[in-house]
Structures are given as C-alpha cells and as structure tokens.
Protein backbone atom coordinates (compact mmCIF):
# COMPACT_ATOMS: atom_id res chain seq x y z
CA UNK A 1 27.63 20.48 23.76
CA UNK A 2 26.32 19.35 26.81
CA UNK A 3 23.02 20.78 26.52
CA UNK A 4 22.79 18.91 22.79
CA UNK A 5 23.93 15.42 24.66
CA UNK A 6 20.96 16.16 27.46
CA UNK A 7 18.63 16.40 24.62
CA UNK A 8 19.64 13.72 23.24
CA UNK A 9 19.87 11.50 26.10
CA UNK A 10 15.85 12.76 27.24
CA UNK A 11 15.01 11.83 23.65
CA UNK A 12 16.35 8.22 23.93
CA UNK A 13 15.06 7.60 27.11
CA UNK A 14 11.33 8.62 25.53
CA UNK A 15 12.14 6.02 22.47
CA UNK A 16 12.87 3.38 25.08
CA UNK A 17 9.68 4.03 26.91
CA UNK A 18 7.36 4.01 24.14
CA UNK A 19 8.85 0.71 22.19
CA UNK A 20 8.69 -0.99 25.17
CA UNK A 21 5.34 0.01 25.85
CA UNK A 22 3.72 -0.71 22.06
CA UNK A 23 6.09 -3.44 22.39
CA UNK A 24 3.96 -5.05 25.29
CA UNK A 25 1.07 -3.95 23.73
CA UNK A 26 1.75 -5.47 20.63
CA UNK A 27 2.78 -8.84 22.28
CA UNK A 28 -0.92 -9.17 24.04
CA UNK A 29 -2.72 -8.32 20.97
CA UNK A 30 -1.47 -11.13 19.02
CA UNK A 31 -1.30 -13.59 21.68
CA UNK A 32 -4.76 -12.94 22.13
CA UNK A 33 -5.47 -13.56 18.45
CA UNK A 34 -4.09 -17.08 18.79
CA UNK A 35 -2.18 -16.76 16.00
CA UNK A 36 -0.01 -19.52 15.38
CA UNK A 37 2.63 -16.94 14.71
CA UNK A 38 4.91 -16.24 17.65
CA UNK A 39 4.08 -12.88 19.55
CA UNK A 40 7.68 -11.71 19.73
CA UNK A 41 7.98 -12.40 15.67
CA UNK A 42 5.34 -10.19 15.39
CA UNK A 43 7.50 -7.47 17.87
CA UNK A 44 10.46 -8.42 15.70
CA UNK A 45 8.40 -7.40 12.59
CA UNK A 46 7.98 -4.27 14.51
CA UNK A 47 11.31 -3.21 15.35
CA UNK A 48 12.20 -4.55 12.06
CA UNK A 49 9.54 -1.58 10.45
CA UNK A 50 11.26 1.02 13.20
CA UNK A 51 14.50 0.10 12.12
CA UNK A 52 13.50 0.46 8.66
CA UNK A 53 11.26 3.50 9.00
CA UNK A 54 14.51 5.51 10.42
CA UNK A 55 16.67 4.35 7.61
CA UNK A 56 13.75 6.16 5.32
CA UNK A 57 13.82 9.38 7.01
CA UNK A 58 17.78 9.38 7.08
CA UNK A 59 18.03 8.95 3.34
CA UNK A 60 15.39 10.99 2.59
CA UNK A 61 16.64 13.86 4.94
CA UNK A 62 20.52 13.40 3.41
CA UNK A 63 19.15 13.22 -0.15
CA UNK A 64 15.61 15.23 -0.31
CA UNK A 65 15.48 17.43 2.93
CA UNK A 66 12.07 18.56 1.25
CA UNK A 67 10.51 15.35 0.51
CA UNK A 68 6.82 14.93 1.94
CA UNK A 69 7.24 12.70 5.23
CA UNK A 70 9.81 15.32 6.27
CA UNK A 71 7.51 18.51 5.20
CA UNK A 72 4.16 16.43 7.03
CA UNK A 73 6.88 16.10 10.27
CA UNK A 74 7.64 20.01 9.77
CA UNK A 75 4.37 21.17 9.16
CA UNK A 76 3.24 19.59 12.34
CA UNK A 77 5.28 21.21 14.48
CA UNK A 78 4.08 24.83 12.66
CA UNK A 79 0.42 23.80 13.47
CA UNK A 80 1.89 22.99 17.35
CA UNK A 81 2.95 26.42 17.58
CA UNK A 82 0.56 28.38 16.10
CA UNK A 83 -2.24 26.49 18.11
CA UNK A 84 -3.23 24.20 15.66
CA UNK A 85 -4.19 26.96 13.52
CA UNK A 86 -2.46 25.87 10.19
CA UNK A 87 -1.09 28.70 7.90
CA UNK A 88 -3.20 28.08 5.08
CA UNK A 89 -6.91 29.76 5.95
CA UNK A 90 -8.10 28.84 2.05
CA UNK A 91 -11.52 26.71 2.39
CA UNK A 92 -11.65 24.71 -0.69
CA UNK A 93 -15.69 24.12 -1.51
CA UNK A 94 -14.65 22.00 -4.73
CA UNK A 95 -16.28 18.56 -3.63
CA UNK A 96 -15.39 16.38 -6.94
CA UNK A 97 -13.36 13.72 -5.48
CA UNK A 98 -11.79 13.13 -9.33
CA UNK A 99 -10.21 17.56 -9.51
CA UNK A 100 -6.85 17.69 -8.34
CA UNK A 101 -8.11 20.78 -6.70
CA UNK A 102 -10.89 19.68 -4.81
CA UNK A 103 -11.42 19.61 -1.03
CA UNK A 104 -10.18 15.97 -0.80
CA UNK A 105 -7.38 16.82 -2.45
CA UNK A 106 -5.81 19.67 -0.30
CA UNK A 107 -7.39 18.05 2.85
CA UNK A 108 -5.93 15.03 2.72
CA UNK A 109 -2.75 16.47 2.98
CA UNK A 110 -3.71 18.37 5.95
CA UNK A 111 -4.84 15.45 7.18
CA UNK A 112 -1.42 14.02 7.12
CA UNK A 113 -0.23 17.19 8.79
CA UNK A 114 -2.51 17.40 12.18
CA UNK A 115 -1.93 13.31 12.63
CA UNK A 116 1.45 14.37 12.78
CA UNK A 117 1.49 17.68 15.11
CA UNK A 118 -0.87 15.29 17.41
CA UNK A 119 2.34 12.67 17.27
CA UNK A 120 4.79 15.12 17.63
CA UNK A 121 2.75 16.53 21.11
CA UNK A 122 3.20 12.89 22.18
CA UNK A 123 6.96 12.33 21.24
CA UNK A 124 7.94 16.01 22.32
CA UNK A 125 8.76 16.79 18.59
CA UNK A 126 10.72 13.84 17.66
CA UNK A 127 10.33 12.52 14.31
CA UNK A 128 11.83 9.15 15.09
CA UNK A 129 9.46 8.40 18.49
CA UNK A 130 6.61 9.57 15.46
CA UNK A 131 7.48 6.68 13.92
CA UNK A 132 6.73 4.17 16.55
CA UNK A 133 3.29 5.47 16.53
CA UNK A 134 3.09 5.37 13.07
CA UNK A 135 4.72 1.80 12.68
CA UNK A 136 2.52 0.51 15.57
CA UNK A 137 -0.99 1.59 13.46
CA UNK A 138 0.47 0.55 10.08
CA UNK A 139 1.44 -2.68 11.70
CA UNK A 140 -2.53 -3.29 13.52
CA UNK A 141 -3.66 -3.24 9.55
CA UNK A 142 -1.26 -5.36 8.35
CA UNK A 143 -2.09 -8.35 11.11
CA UNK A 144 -5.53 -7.74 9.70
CA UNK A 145 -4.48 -8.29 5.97
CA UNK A 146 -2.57 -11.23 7.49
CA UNK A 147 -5.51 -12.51 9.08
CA UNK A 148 -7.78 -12.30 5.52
CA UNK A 149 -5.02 -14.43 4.11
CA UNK A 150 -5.53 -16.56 6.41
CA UNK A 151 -9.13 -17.99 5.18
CA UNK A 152 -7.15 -18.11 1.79
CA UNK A 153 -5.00 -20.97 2.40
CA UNK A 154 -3.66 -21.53 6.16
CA UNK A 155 -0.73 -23.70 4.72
CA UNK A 156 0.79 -20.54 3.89
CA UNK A 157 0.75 -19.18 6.89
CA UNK A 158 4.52 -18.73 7.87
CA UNK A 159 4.98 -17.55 3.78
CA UNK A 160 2.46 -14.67 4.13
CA UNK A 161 3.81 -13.92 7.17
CA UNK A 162 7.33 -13.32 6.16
CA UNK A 163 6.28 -11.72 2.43
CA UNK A 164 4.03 -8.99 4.70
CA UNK A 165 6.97 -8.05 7.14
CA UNK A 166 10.10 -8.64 5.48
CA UNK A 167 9.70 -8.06 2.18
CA UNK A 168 12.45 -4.88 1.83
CA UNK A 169 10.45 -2.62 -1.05
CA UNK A 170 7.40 -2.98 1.21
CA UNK A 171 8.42 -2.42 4.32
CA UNK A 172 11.09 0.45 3.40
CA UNK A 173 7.96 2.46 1.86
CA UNK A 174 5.82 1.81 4.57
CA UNK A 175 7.42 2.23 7.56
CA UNK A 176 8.61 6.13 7.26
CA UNK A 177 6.41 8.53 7.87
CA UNK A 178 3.72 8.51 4.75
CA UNK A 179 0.35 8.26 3.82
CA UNK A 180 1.39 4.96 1.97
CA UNK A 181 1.36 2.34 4.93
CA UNK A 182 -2.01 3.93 6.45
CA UNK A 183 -3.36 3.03 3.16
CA UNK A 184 -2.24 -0.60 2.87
CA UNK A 185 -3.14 -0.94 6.77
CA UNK A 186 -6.73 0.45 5.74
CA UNK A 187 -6.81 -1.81 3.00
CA UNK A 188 -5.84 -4.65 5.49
CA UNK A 189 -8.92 -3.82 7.46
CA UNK A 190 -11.15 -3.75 5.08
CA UNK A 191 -10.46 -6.56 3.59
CA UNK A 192 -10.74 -8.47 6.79
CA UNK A 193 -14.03 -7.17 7.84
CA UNK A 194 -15.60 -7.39 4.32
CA UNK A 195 -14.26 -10.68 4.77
CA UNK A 196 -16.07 -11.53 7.81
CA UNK A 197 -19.29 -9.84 6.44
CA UNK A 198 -19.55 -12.12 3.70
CA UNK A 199 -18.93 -14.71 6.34
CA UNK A 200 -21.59 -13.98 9.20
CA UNK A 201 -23.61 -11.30 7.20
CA UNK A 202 -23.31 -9.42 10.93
CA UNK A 203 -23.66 -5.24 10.46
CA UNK A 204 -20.61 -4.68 12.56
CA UNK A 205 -18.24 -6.08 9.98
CA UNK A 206 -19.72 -3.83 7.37
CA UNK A 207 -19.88 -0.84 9.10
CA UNK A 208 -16.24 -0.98 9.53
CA UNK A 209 -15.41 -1.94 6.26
CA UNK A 210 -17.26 1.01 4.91
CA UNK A 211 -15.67 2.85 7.58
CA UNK A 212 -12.31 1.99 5.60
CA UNK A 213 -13.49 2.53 2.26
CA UNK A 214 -14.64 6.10 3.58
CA UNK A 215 -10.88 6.70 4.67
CA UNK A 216 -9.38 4.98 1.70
CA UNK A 217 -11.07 7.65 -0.88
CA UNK A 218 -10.08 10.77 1.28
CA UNK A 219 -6.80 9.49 1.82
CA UNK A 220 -6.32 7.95 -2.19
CA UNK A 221 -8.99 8.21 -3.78
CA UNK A 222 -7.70 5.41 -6.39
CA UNK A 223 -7.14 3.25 -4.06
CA UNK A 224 -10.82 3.69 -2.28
CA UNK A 225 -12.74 3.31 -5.75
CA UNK A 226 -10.34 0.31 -6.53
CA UNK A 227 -11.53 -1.48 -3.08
CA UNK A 228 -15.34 -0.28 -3.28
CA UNK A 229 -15.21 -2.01 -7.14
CA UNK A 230 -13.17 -5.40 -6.11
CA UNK A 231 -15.69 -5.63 -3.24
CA UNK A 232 -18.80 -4.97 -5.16
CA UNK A 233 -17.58 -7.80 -6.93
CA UNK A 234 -16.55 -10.11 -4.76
CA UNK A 235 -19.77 -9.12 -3.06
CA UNK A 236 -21.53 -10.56 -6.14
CA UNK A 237 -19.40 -13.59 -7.02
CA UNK A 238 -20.87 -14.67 -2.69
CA UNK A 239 -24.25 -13.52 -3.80
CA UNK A 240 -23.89 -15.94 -7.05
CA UNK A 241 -22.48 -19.15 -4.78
CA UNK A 242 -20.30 -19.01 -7.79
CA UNK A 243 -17.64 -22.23 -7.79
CA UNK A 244 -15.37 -20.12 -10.74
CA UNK A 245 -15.34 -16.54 -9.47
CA UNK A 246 -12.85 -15.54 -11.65
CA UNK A 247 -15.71 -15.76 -14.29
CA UNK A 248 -17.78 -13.39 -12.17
CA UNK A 249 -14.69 -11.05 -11.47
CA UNK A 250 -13.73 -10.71 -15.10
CA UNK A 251 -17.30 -10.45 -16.60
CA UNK A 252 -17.82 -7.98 -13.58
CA UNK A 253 -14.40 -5.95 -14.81
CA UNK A 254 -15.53 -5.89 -18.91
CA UNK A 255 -18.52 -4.42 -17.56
CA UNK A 256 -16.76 -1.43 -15.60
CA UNK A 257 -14.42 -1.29 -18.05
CA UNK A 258 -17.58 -0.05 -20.16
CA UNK A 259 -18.58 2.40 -17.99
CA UNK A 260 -14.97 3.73 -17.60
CA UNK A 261 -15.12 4.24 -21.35
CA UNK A 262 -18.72 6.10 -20.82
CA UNK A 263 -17.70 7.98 -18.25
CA UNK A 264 -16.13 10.12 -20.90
CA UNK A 265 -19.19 11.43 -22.10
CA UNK A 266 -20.18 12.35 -18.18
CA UNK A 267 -19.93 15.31 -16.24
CA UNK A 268 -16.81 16.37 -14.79
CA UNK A 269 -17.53 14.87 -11.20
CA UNK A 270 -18.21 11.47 -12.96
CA UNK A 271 -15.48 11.64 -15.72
CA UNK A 272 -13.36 8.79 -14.84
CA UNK A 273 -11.74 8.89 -18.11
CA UNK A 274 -10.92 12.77 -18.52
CA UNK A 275 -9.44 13.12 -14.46
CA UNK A 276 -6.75 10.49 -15.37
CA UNK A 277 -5.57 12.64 -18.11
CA UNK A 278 -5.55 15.60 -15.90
CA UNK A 279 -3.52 13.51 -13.59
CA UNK A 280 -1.07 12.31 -16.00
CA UNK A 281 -0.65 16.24 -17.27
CA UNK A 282 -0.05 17.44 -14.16
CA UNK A 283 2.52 14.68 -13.53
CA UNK A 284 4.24 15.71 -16.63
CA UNK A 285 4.69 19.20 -15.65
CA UNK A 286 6.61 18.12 -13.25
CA UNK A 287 10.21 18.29 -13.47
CA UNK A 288 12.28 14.87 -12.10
CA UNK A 289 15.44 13.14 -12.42
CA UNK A 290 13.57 9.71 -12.98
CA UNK A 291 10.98 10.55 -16.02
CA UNK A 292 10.35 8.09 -18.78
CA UNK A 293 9.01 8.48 -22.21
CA UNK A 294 5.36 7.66 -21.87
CA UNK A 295 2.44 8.67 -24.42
CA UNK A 296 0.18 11.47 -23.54
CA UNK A 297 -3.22 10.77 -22.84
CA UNK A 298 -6.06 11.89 -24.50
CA UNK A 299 -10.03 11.28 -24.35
CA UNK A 300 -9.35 8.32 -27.07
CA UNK A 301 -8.80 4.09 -27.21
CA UNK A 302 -5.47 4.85 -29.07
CA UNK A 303 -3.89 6.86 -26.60
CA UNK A 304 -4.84 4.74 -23.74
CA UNK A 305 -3.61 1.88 -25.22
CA UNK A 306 -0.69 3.23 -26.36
CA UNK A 307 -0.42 4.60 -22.81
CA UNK A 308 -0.87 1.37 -20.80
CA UNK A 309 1.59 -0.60 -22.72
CA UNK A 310 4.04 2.12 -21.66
CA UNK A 311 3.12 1.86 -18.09
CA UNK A 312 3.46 -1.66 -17.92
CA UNK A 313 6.90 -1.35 -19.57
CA UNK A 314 7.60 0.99 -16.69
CA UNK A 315 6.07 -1.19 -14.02
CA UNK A 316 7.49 -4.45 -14.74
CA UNK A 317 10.58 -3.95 -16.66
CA UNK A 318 11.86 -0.52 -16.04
CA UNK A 319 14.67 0.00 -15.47
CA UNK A 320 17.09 -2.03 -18.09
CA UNK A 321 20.37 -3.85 -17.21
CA UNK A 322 21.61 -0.95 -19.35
CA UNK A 323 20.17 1.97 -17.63
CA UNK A 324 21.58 0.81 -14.44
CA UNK A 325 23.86 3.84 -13.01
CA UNK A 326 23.01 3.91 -9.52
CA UNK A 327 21.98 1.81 -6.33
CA UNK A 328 18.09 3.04 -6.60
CA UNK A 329 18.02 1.57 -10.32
CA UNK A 330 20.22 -1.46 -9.41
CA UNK A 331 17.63 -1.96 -6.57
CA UNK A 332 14.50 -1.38 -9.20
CA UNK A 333 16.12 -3.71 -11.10
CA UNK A 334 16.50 -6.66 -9.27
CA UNK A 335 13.37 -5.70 -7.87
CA UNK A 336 11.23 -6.61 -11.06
CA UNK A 337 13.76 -9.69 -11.55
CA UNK A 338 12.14 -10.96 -8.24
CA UNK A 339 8.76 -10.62 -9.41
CA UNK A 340 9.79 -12.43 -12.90
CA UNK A 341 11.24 -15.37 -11.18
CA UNK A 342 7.65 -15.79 -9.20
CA UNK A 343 5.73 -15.10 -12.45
CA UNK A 344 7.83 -18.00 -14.17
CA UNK A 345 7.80 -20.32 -11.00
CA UNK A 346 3.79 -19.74 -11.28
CA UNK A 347 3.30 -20.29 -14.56
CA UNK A 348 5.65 -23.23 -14.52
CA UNK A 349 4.02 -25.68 -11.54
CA UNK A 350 0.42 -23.82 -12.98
CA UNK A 351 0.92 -25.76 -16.00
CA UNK A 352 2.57 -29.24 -13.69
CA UNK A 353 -1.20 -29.19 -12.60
CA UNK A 354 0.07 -28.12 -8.79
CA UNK A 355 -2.55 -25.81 -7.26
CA UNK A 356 -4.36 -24.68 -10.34
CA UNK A 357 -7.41 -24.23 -8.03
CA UNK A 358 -5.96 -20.80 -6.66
CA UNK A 359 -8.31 -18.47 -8.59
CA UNK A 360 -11.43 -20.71 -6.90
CA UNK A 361 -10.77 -18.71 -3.94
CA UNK A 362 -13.04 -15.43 -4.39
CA UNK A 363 -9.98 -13.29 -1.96
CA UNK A 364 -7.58 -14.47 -4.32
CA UNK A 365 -9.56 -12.79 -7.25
CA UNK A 366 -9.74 -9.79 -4.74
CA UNK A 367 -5.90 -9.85 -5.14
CA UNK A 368 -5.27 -9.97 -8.63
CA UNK A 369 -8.26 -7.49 -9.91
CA UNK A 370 -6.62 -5.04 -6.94
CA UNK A 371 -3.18 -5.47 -8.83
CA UNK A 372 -4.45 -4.84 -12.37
CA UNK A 373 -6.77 -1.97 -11.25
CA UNK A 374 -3.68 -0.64 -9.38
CA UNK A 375 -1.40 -1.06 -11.88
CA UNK A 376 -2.82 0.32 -14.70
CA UNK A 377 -3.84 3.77 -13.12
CA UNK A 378 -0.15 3.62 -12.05
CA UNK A 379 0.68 2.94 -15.47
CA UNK A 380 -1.28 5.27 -17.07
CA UNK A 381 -0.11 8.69 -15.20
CA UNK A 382 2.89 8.55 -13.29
CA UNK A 383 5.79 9.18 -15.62
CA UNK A 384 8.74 9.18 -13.12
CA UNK A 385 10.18 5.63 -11.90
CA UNK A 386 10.86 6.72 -8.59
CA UNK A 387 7.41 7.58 -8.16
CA UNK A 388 6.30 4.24 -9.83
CA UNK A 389 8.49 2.21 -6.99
CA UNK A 390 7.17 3.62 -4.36
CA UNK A 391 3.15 3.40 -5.57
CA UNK A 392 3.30 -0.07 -6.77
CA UNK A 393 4.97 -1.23 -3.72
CA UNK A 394 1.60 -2.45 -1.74
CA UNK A 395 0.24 -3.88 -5.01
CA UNK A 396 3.47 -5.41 -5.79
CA UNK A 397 3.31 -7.24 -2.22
CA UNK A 398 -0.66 -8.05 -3.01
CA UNK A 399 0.65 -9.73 -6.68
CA UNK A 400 3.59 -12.01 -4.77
CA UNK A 401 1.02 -13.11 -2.22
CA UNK A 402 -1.19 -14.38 -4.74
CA UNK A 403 1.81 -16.04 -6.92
CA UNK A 404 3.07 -17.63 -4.19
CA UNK A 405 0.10 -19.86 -3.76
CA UNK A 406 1.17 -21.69 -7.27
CA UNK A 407 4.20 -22.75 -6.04
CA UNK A 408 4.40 -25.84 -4.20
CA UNK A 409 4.46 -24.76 -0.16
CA UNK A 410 7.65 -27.75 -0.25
CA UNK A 411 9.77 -25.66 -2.78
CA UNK A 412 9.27 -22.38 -1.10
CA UNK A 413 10.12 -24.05 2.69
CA UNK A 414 13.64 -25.28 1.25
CA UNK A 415 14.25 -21.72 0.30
CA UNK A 416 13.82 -20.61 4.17
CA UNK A 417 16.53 -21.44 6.67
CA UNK A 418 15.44 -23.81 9.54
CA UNK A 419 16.75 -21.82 12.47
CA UNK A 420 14.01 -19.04 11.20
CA UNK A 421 11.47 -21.45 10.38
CA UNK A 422 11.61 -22.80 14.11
CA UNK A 423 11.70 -18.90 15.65
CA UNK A 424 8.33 -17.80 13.86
C-alpha cells in the first residue's frame, strides 16, 4: 500500500513538472505569434485536450482494454525492454502504398509504437504524462490550422478558435493517444505552409509542406493523397488568378474523378478503384457491435453508387431517433443534429444574400473538396458507426468551419456568453 501511494505520488509530481513546463512553453509560443487570442486560452485549450485525452484512455481502458492507443502505450514499453528491438523481425518489401499489406501499412503502426516507447522513456512509463507530449504536438498543428484560417476571414477569429479547441467529438478523438490528432495537426501544417507558399512563392514553405504530405501518406495514406489532390488544385486555381475557384476546384475534381474511374483498368499499385474494395472487404470481415447494412463494392458505377449513398446515410444521419439505446448513439445522434442545424442556418442566410462570397476564398474550397474527398472514402468502406465517428471527426470539424462563415458573425456572437467572449 504504501509502496503503490509512493508511486503514485512520484508519478504526480512528474505530471506537474511537465504541464507546467509545456505549459510555459506553450504560453511563449503564442505570445510570440501575436495572436490576438489570449496565451493562457490557448493553455486552457491545452489542459482542456489533457483533461479530455485522460477521459479517452479511461473509457477506453474500462470498456476496450485492447483498443489501439492502449496496445501503441503497451507495445512501447515491450520495445523499452527488449532494447528497442520490437518482437516482430518480418521485413515487409511490399511498397504499394494502396495493399493493406504493404510496408506502409505495417510500418505505420510501428511507427506509432517507437513514438510511444520514446514517450514512455520520458514519462517513466506513464501513459497519462504520454499524453502531455502528445497533446502538446497535436496542439502546435492545430495553432497552425488556426493560423490558415486566419487569411480566410479574420472576423472569425474567436469562432474558429473555439470550434478547433472545444468542439467535444474533436477534441475527445484527438487528444488520447492516436494516430488521429497527428494527422489533423499534419494537416494543420500543411495547410499553413502551402498557404504561405502560394503567398511568397519562398522554397522553405514548400519544403515543409511536402514534408507533411510525406508524413500524411505513411501515416493515412487517404488522407495524404486527399491533401496532395486539394493542393494540386488549389495550386492551380493561384496559378489561374481565378476570381470563382470553386469553378477550378470542381472542373479540377470531374477530372480526377475520371481518372479514379480509369484507375480500374491500372496496375495494382495504381488501382485506386480496386484497393477501396479491398478495404471495404476487409472491413467487413470484421466482426463489431456497431455494423450497418452497406452494399458491397465491386469494380462497377452501380455498386459505387449504391455504396456512397449508403455511406452518406451512415455519415450524416446514422444513427436514428429509433436506434438510440445507448449514450454513444445518443451522442452520434445529436452529433449529426448539430451539423443539420449549421447546414440549415447556411443554406438559410446563403439564400438572405449574407456572405454568399465564401466559396471566392480558394482555402475555403480547400475545406469543402477535403470534406467530400474524406467523406466519401469514409463512406464507401467503413461499415461500423463507431468507426465512422471517430474518422469523420477532423473532417466533420473542417465542414463546420467552413459553414460557419454563412452565418452572420452577429448571430453566432449572441450564442456565446460574454464572460467567455471577454477571457479569449
């Protein structure tokens, strides 16, 4: 007993060493941004993620003591004892970045794994000082996706701010342990520095943002091709001095779209088409509490079609008021309800004639074409809805930054209370 309260006490004592430390650290960075966000709302943000992050691993460990951010946490600590020689000696010299058996595949993971044994060194094998580590590098990318939205419309500021930190399905699926918020925090960057690029046309912006496309296709590969093709064409639409790049962006998608459909006839390392059925397959082998009916894809327009209509019925309205038995579903639910309300509110001062100018902005296309992309590959192979929440999540937060920008920045202030208003 006493030993287990000295442990515990040590372990504490670390915790309150390193959040005050990335705490300070934090606090210079974005003073030194000039931000016209407070500092210590950004270190509220933070311990808002910790907080969050820990309620994660709880409910995770209580309800799926083999889910992956525990298994990357306990896999760490094998590789710190065996001398960061993992278990697993099997090179894998499959390069095709579509198999589900290729070296990007299986590496990625491992990936996951060594980041975590080199936490765990730090935090003396404590999964909850991981997560301020964690937290603290998820959070750098999301001040940099704050900082591209920025150059969208500054009015917005305080609304972009408080949709990237506090908005509960995004944070809660970000902040434990996962390869999800590296992702969105590597989206975040590169969308700042391809940003800036288009900006200045200096090398050092696009080195980095390659630099994050790089890490965006080893970590998820969908979500590296989906950057490399928004920025291609958002690369394009600046190229073009184009006033209506929507135009650009949706001639630019029919066009890919095209190839998608050719890449059918390709070879396997360029079969778009055929490794999304292999992914959906291999989802629907799996065996989960959650599954819905979807159709199973084949190399033809009718399944696909027949597919993405079920995936959008998944993504936007699934679950119904009827299936609702438990909090998860309730929390789906209301979930999609939220994003229904925006929709409606959009379409609604859209058609007043407020801020109908919202798709001029080329990052706002950028937005939207990473949503549909997103969604649709979403859509198409995962069949289980608590695999769908947790995917969509970062696109989800992409979609309500963009609808938020059709609603008059008036009618959204009312619905914040003053006190926090004044503290950000």
């Amino acid at each position: 007993m006493a030993l287990t309260l000295i442990i515990m006490g040590k372990c504490i004592f670390i915790f309150v060493i390193y959040f005050t430390l990335f705490s300070i650290i934090l606090f210079k960075f974005t003073r030194n941004l000039k931000l016209r966000i407070n500092p210590l709302a950004w270190n509220v943000a933070f311990m808002f993620k910790l907080l969050v992050g820990t309620f994660y691993a709880l409910s995770f460990k209580n309800l799926s003591p083999t889910a992956d951010t525990w298994l990357y946490f306990q896999n760490g600590i094998n590789i710190i004892d065996h001398h960061f020689s993992p278990n697993n000696n099997i090179v894998y010299k499959n390069l095709n970045i579509l198999d589900s058996n290729s070296y990007f595949n299986q590496y990625r993971y491992l990936l996951m794994d060594y980041l975590s044994a080199f936490l765990s060194i730090l935090s003396g094998k404590s999964y909850y000082i991981n997560l301020i580590f964690y937290n603290f590098l998820v959070l750098l990318g999301i001040i940099k996706l704050y900082q591209a939205t920025l150059k969208i419309d500054i009015r917005y500021e305080y609304i972009f701010f408080i949709i990237l930190c506090f908005f509960p399905p995004f944070v809660f699926w970000t902040s434990g342990y996962h390869r999800d918020g590296l992702c969105i925090a590597t989206l975040g960057i590169y969308l700042f520095y391809f940003q800036q690029f288009l900006s200045n046309h200096h090398w050092k912006p696009l080195v980095f943002s390659l630099i994050a496309i790089c890490l965006l296709l080893f970590m998820r590969s969908f979500w590296g091709f989906s950057a490399f093709i928004v920025g291609l064409l958002w690369f394009l639409s600046a190229k073009l001095n184009n006033s209506k790049p929507f135009w650009v962006f949706s001639l630019g998608a029919l066009f890919l779209i095209g190839l998608f459909i050719l890449s059918a006839f390709a070879p396997p390392n360029l079969n778009f088409a055929q490794s999304l059925v292999y992914k959906q397959h291999a989802f629907l082998d799996l065996q989960g509490s959650s599954e819905l009916p979807i159709t199973k894809l084949a190399l033809n327009v009718k399944a696909y079609c027949k597919a993405l209509l079920d995936g959008f019925n998944h993504l936007t309205v699934r679950p119904y008021p009827d299936e609702i038995g438990t909090l998860f579903y309730l929390l789906a639910f209301l979930e999609n309800f939220l994003i229904w309300i925006l929709i409606g509110l959009a379409c609604y001062f859209a058609f007043k004639g407020k801020n109908r100018r919202v798709f001029s902005k080329p990052e706002n296309n950028v937005l939207l074409f990473l949503v549909i992309i997103s969604y649709a590959v979403i859509g198409l192979t995962v069949p289980f809805l608590g695999a769908i929440v947790r995917y969509k999540a970062p696109f989800e937060l992409l979609l309500i930054l963009l609808l938020v920008q059709f609603i008059p920045l008036k009618f959204l202030c009312k619905l914040c209370p003053k006190r926090f208003k004044s503290a950000i």
